[in-house]
Structure formats: structure tokens, C-alpha cells
Protein backbone atom coordinates (compact mmCIF):
# COMPACT_ATOMS: atom_id res chain seq x y z
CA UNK A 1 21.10 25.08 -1.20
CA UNK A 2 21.97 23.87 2.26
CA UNK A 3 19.38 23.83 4.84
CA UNK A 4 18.83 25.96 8.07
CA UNK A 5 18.92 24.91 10.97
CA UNK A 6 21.76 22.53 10.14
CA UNK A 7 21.09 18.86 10.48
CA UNK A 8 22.61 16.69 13.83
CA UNK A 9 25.25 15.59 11.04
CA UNK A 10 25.74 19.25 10.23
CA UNK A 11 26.35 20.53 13.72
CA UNK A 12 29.48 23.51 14.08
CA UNK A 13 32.34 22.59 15.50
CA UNK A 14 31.39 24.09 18.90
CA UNK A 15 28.87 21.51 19.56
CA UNK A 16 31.30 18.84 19.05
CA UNK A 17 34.63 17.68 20.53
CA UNK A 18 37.65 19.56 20.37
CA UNK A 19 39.89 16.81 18.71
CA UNK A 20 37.48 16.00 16.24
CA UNK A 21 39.27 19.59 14.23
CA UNK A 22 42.70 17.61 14.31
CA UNK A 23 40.25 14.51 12.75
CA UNK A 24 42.58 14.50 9.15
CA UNK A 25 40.30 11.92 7.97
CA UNK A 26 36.83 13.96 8.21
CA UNK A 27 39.26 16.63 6.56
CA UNK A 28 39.45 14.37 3.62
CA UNK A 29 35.90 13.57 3.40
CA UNK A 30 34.69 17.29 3.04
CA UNK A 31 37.19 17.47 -0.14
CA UNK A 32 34.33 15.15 -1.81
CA UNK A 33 31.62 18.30 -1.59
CA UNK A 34 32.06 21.80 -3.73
CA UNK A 35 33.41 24.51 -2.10
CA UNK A 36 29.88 25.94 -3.43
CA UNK A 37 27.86 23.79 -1.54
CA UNK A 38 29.83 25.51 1.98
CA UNK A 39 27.65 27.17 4.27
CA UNK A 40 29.63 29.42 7.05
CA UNK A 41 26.99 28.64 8.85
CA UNK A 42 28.28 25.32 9.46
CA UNK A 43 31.94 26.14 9.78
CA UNK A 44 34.03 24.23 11.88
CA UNK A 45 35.41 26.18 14.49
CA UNK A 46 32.60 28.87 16.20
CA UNK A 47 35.33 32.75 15.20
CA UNK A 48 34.83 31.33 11.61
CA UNK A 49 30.82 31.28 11.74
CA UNK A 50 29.22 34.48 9.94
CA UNK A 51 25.73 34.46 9.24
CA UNK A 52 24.53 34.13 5.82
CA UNK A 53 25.07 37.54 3.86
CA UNK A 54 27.80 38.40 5.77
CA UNK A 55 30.30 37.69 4.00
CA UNK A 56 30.98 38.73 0.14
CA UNK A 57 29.71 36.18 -2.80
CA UNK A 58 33.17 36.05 -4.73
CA UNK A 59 34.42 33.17 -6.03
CA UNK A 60 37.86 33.35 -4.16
CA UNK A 61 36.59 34.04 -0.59
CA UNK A 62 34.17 30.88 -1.36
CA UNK A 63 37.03 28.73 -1.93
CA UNK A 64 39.30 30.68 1.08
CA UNK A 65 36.46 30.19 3.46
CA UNK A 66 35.45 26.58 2.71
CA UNK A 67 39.46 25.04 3.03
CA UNK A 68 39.75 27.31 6.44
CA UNK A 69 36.96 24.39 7.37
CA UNK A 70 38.32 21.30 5.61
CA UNK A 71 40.74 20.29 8.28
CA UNK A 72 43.31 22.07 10.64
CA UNK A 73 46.09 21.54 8.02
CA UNK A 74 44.16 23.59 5.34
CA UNK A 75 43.31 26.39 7.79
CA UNK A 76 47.02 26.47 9.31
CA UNK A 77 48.64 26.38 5.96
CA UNK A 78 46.93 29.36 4.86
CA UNK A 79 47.56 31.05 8.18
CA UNK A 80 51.67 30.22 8.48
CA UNK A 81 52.80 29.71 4.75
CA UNK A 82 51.67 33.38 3.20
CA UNK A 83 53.24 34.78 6.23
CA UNK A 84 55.95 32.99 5.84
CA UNK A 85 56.51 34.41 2.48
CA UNK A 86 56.48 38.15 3.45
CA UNK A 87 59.51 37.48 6.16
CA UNK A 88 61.34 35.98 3.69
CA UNK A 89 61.11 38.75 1.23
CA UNK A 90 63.79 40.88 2.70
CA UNK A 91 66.17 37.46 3.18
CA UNK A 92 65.92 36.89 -0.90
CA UNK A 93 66.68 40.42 -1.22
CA UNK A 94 69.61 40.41 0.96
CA UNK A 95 70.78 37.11 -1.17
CA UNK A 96 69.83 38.99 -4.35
CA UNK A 97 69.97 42.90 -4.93
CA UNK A 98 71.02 43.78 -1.57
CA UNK A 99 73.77 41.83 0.38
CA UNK A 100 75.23 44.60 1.85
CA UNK A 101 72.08 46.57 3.45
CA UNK A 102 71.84 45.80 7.35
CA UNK A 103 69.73 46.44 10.41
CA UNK A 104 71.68 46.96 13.60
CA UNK A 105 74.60 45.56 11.51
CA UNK A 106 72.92 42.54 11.12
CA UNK A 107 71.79 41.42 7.53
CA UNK A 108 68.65 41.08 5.82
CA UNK A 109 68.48 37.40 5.83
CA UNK A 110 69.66 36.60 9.39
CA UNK A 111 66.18 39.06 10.17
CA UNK A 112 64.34 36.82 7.95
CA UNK A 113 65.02 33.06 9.64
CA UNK A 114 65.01 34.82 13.13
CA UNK A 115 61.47 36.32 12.46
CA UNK A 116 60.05 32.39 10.61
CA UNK A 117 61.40 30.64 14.00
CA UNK A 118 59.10 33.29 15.81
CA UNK A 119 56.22 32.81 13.46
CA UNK A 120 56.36 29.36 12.73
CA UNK A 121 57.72 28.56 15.89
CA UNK A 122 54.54 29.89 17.70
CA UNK A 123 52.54 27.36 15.52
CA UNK A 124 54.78 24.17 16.06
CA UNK A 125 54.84 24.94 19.92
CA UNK A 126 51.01 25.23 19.59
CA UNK A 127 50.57 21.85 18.03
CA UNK A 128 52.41 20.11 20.27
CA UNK A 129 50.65 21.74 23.28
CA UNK A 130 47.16 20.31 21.89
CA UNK A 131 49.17 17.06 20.52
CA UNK A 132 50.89 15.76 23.92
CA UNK A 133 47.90 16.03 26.60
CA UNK A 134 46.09 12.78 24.07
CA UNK A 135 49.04 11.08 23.99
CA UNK A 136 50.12 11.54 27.22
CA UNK A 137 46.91 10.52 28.48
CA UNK A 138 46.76 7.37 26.36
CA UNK A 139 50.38 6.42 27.35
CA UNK A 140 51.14 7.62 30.69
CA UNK A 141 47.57 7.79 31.74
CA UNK A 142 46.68 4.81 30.82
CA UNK A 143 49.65 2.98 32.98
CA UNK A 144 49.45 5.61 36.16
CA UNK A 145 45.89 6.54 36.33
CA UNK A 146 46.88 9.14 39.18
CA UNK A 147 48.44 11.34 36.46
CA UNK A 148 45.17 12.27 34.83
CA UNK A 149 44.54 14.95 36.83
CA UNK A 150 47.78 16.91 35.96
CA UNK A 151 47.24 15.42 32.08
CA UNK A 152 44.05 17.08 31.99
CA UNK A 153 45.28 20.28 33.32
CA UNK A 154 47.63 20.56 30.71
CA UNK A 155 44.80 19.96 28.38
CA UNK A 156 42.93 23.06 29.68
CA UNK A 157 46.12 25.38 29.77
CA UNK A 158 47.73 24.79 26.37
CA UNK A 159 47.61 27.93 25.20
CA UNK A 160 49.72 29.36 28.28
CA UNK A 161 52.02 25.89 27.67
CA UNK A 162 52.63 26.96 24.12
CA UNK A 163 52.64 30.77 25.07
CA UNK A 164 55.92 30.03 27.60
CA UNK A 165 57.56 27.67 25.05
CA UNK A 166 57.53 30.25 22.56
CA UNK A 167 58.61 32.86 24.33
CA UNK A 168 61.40 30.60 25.76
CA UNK A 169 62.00 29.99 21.77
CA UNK A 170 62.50 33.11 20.55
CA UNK A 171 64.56 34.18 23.37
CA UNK A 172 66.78 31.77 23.06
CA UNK A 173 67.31 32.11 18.81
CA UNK A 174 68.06 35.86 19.22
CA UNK A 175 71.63 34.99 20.85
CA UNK A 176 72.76 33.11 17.35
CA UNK A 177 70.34 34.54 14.76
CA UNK A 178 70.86 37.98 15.59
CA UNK A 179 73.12 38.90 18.31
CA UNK A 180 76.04 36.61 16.90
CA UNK A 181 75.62 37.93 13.26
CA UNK A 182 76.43 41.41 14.04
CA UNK A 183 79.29 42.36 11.50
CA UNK A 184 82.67 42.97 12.97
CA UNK A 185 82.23 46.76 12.36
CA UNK A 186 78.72 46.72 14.21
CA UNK A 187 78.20 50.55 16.13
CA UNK A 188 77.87 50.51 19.41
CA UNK A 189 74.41 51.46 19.11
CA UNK A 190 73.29 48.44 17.08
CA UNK A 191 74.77 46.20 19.94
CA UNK A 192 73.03 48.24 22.63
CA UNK A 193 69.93 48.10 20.41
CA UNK A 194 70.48 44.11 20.21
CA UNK A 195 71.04 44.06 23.51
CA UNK A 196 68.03 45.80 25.24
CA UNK A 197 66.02 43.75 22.52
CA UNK A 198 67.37 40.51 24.30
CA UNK A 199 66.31 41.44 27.71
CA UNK A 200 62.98 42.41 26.33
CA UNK A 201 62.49 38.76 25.36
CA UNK A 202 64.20 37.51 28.33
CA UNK A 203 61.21 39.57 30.00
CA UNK A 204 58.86 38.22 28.30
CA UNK A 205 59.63 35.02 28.91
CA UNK A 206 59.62 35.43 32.50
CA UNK A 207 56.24 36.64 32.22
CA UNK A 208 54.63 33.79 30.40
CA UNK A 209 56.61 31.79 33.14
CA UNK A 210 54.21 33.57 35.67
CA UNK A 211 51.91 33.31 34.03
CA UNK A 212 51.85 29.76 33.56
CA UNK A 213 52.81 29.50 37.03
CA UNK A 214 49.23 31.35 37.95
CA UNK A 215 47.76 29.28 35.86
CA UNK A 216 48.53 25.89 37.06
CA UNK A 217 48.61 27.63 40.72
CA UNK A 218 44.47 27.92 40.09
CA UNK A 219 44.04 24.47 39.11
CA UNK A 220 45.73 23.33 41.98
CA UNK A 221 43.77 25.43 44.78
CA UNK A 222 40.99 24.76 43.30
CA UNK A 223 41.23 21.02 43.20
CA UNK A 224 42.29 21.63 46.56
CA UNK A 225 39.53 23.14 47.13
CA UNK A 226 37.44 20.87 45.57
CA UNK A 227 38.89 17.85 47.79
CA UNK A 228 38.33 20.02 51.40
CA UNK A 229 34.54 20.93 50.23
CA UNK A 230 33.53 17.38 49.51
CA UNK A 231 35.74 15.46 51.46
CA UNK A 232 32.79 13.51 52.58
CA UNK A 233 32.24 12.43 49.36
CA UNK A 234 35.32 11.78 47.86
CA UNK A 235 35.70 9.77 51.02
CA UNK A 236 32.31 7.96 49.87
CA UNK A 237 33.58 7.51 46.26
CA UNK A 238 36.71 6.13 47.09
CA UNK A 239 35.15 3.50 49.19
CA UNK A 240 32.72 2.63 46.27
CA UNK A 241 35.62 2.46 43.87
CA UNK A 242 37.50 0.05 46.28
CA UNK A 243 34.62 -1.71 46.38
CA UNK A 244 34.04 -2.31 42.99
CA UNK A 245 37.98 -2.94 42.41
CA UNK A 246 37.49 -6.05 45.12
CA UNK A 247 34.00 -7.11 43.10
CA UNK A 248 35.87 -6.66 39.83
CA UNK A 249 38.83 -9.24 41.37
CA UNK A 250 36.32 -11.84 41.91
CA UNK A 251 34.49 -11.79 38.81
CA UNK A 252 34.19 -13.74 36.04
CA UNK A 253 34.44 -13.27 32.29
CA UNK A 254 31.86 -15.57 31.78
CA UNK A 255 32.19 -17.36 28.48
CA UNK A 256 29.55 -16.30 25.69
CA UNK A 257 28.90 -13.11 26.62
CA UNK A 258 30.08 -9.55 25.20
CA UNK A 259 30.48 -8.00 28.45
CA UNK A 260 34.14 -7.52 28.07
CA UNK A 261 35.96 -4.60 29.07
CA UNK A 262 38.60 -5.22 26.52
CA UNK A 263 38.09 -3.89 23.13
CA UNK A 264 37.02 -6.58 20.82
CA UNK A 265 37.40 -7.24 17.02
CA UNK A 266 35.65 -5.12 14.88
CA UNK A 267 32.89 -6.31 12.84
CA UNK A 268 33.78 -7.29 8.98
CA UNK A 269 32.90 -5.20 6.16
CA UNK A 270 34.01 -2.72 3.96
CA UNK A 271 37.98 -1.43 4.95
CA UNK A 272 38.18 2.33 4.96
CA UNK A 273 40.89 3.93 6.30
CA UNK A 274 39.29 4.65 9.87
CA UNK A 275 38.92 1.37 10.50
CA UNK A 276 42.18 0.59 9.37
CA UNK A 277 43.86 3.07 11.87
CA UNK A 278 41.20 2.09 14.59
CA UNK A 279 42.57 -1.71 13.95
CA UNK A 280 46.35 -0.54 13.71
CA UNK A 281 45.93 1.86 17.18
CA UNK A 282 44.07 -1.48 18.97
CA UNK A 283 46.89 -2.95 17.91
CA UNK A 284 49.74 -0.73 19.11
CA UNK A 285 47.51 -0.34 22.72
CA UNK A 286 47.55 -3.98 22.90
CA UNK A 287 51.72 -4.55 21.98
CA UNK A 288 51.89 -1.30 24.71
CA UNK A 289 50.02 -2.91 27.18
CA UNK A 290 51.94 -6.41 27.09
CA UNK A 291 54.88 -4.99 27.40
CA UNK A 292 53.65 -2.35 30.36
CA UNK A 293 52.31 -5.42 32.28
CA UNK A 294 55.58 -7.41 32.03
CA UNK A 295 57.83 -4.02 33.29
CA UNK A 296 54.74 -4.03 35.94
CA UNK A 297 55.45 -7.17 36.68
CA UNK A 298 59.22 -6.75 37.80
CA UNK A 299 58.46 -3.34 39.34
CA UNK A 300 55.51 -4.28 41.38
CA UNK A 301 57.83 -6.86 42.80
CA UNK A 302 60.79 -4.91 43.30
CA UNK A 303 58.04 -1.93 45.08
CA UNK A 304 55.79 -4.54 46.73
CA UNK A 305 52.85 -2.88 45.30
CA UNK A 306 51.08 -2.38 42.01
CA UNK A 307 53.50 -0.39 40.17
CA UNK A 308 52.60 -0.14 35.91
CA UNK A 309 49.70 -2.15 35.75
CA UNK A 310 47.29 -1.11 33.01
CA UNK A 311 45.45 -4.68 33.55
CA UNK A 312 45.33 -4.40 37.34
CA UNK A 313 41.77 -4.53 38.40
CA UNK A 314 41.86 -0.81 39.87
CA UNK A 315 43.54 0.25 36.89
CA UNK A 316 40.39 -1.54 34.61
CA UNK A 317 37.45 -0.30 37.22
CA UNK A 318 39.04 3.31 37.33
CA UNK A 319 39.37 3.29 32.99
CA UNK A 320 35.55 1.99 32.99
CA UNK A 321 34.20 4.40 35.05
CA UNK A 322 35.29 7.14 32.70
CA UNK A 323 33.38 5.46 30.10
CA UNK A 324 29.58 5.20 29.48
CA UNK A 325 29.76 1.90 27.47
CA UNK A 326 32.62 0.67 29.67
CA UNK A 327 30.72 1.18 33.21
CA UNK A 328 27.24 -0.47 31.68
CA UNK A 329 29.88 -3.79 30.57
CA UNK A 330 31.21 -3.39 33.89
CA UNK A 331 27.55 -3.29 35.46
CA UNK A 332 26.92 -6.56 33.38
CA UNK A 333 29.93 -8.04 34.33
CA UNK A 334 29.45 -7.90 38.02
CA UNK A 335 25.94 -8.57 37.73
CA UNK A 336 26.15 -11.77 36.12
CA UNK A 337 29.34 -12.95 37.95
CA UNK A 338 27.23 -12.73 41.41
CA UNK A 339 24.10 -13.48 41.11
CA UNK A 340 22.53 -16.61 40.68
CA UNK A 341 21.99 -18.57 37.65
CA UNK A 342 18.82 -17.07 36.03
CA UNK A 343 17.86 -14.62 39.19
CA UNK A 344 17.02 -11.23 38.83
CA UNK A 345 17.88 -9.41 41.45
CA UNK A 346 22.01 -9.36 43.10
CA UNK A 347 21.22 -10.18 47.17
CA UNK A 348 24.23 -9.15 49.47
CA UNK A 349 24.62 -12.64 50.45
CA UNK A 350 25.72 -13.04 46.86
CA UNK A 351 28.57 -10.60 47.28
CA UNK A 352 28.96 -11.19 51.35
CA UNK A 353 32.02 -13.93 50.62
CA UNK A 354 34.24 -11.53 49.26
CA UNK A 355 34.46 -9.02 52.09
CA UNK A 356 35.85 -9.88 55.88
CA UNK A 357 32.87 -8.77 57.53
CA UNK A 358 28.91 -8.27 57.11
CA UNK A 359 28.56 -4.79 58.24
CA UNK A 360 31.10 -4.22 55.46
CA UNK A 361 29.15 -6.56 52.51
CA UNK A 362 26.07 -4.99 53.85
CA UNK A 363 27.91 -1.38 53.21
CA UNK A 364 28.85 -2.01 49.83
CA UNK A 365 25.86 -3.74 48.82
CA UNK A 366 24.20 -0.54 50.00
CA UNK A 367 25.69 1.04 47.07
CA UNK A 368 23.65 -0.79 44.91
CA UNK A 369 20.50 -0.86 46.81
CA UNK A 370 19.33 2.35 46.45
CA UNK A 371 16.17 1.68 47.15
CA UNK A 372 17.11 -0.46 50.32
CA UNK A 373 14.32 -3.49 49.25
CA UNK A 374 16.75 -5.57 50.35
CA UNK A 375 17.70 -6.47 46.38
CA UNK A 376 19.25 -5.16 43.71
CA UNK A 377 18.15 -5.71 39.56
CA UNK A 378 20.43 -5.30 37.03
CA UNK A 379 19.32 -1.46 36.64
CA UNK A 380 20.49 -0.71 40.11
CA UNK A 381 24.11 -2.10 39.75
CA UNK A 382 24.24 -0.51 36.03
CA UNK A 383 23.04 3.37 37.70
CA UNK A 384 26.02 2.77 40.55
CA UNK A 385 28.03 2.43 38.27
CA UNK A 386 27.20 5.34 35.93
């Protein structure tokens, strides 16, 4: 019998990331325990939690309930395919027993595909919308940093994303599913029918278009709005992160040491097939990033500015700083790159070469200072950074 409270290990989805329900391999893993071992309890997404008791003992809800949890394929194949099954009852009828029989002089099984492309299509527009934000963000994001606002806004509004998609779908399938497989003899009725249906969907389209619209018209006002309200320090932050982008220039990657911003090799031991994918993904970054930097290369020339640099130094300090590990090894990394040999405190004299005048060395050392002793330990520089 499983325990209550659940273990850290056995915390519900809610408590943990999002993406860790598209996370096939963890999927895979839960396949290794019975399905009468499940607790809903501990289910993996928070509208599938019931409270023990709840829910009946039989054998068949046991196993329904536990591969709902075992990954999002499991709980989407038992959502789409049954479904699925029921529209295409009346399309194997019309190919059977019933060729002839017609709805608004359409047949059977032109109803059946048009009604999967709305069912399934609402699914395959769905994955997508939660698919393309990651990638986008590890592709495009990762070469044009300014484009993570508008990736992360897509994040947040994939629902309405997939919402006008779908609608735009099954709008634009009625025309050849439906309206073009009326039978020569079709009534005028059944092609005013069609018809009306058609602008129906064409309506609805337009409203998940405004909606969207609304949608990503919030975001925007209220990162507007966000910018106007703490203008001061935005202003404050981008001066840091300049700052740290000039420090980060004129650093070293001191030899010996694992304060690398670059993802290393992984330690050896037993392959499993995370690793394996970690390794393989590393990989395909590192192929993606060599050939970014050499199109940055001929672009930044051609623009006179840093165009498609994913190893400029603003493009490194900015990826850091959205990191916890990444902005302690950047910490370390400026630390030891400016301060003397064996001292333990950073003194703005240390830094002072790099900027054109004192008042501004003495303004970005301030940063670190925080306590304004006139020094700054290795604490300090880690905290401004985090």
C-alpha cells in the first residue's frame, strides 16, 4: 500500500514542470510498477487526482486510471482513438449496408473523415501548440535572445493558438469534405443547410481570431506596462547586464577549473537511454551552434553588428542569467578572472582597466559591493548575479 502524504519522488504533476507530462521516458519507467500499486492520489496531471475512495475498486477502471498517468501518449490515445471509432461507424456503414443513405445529400462516409479532421485535428493542433514554444525557444531563442519574450507568450497562450488553428482547420475541410460532395441531385435545402453551416465555422473562426488577438493584446500592455512602472529599474538592470557582458569579454577560462559555461561531458557510467538523448541533443546544440556562429559571422559583417551569435558574450551572460547553475559558474568565472592570485575579496581597481572611466568602474563595481566595504568576496559577485 502506497503511503500518504506522497514522498518528494511521489509529488503530482502540479508540483512539477509542465513538460515533464510530455517526458516519454518517465512514461516508460512507470510501465515497470502494477497498475495495482497506482494511487490517484499521485496522478499526474491535478483534474485526474480523486481522493482515495472516490473512485470505484474494479479491476478495469484500475488499469483505465493508472495508463491515463503513464505518459501523455497513453492518456491521449484513450481520449482520440475510441472517439475516433464512433465517427467512423456511420463511414463503414455507408461503405457496407448503406451506400446510398445521405445527410444534406452528402454521404455517410464523407461525414465521417470531415468529423476525425475536427476531432483529431483539435488534438494534433494542440500538440504542436505545446511542442513549438520548446523548440522555438531552443532554436530561435537561443540565436536571438530578444525573441523570448514573444516565445514565452506563446507558451502561456497555447490553448487560444491551438483553439484558432482548429477552428481555421475545420473551416477550411468543410469546402471539400462536405460542401464539394454534395450529389448532383442535392435539394436546395441541403446546399442552404451546407451553406449556413460554412459561415457558422467561418464565424467561429473569426472569433478565436479575436480572441487570440485579446489575448496576445494583454500580454503586450501589460509588458508595456511592466516596462513604464519600473523603468528605473529595467534601466538599472540593463546597465548591470552590460556590465557583466564587458566583464564577461575580458575574462578568462582559466585552465583547471569547471567554471565553464559550456556544457561539459557527462560523467561515465551506466548508458540509459536519457543519457543517451541528453548526449545526442548536446550534440545536435553543439553542430547548431557552429553552424549559427559561422552564418553570424557573415551577417554580423554584412549588418555591422552582432547579428546570430549564440557565442557572443551578451548572448552567453543573458543565457546564464536565466540559469541558477549557469549564473553561480558565471559568478566564479568573473571572480577568479579579476581578482588576484589567492585574494579573497574582487577590489574595483581589479575591474577599473576595463571601463573608460572611474566613476563608471566605481558604478559597476557598486553592483557587487552591496555592502559598500569597499570589497567584494566571492558571495557578493555570486548574489549579483543571482
Amino acid at each position: 500500500m502506497s503511503s500518504y502524504p506522497p514522498n518528494s519522488s511521489e509529488l503530482p504533476y502540479h508540483s512539477r514542470s509542465r513538460n515533464s507530462s510530455w517526458d516519454l521516458l518517465a512514461g516508460i519507467k512507470k510501465l515497470e510498477h502494477s497498475y495495482e500499486e497506482f494511487d490517484t492520489r499521485n496522478s499526474s496531471q491535478a483534474h485526474l487526482v480523486y481522493a482515495d475512495g472516490d473512485m470505484p475498486k474494479s479491476k478495469f477502471l484500475k488499469i483505465y486510471n493508472y495508463l491515463l498517468n503513464v505518459s501523455i501518449v497513453t492518456r491521449w490515445f484513450l481520449f482520440v482513438v475510441p472517439v475516433l471509432a464512433l465517427l467512423w461507424i456511420p463511414g463503414i456503414l455507408s461503405l457496407t449496408v448503406f451506400p446510398q443513405t445521405t445527410i444534406w445529400d452528402v454521404r455517410l462516409l464523407w461525414w465521417s473523415v470531415w468529423l476525425s479532421v475536427a476531432w483529431g485535428g483539435w488534438w494534433i493542433v494542440l500538440a504542436f501548440s505545446l511542442m513549438i514554444p520548446p523548440i522555438l525557444r531552443y532554436t530561435i531563442g537561443f540565436v536571438a535572445v530578444g525573441t523570448r519574450r514573444y516565445i514565452d507568450w506563446m507558451a502561456v497562450l497555447h490553448r487560444y493558438i491551438a483553439l484558432f488553428a482548429w477552428t481555421l482547420t475545420i473551416w477550411i475541410s468543410w469546402g471539400p469534405l462536405i460542401d464539394d460532395k454534395q450529389t448532383n441531385e442535392a435539394s436546395n435545402k441541403s446546399t442552404q443547410a451546407s451553406d449556413t453551416a460554412a459561415r457558422l465555422l467561418f464565424v467561429l473562426f473569426l472569433c478565436s481570431a479575436a480572441l487570440l488577438f485579446e489575448k496576445f493584446s494583454i500580454q503586450w500592455i501589460a509588458a508595456k506596462f511592466h516596462e513604464r512602472s519600473y523603468a528605473d529599474r529595467i534601466a538599472d538592470q540593463k546597465f548591470a547586464i552590460k556590465s557583466l557582458v564587458t566583464l564577461y569579454r575580458n575574462s578568462k577560462d582559466i585552465v583547471g577549473r569547471s567554471d565553464d559555461l559550456h556544457d561539459g561531458p557527462s560523467k561515465r557510467g551506466s548508458v540509459d537511454a536519457k543519457r543517451f538523448f541528453k548526449k545526442f541533443r548536446q550534440g545536435v546544440r553543439m553542430a547548431a551552434t557552429t553552424t549559427t556562429t559561422a552564418l553570424g559571422n557573415v551577417a554580423s559583417e554584412i549588418a555591422g553588428s552582432s547579428v546570430l551569435q549564440p557565442n557572443s558574450p551578451h548572448a552567453m551572460v543573458k543565457t546564464a542569467l536565466e540559469s541558477a547553475n549557469k549564473s553561480r559558474l558565471l559568478a566564479r568565472r568573473l571572480f577568479y578572472s579579476f581578482a588576484k592570485p589567492d585574494a579573497k575579496y574582487l577590489l574595483v581597481a581589479d575591474i577599473a582597466p576595463y571601463f573608460t572611466t572611474s566613476e563608471e568602474a566605481d558604478h559597476v563595481f557598486s553592483i557587487f559591493d552591496k555592502d559598500m566595504n569597499g570589497d567584494a568576496s566571492h558571495d557578493e559577485v555570486e548574489m549579483a548575479c543571482l
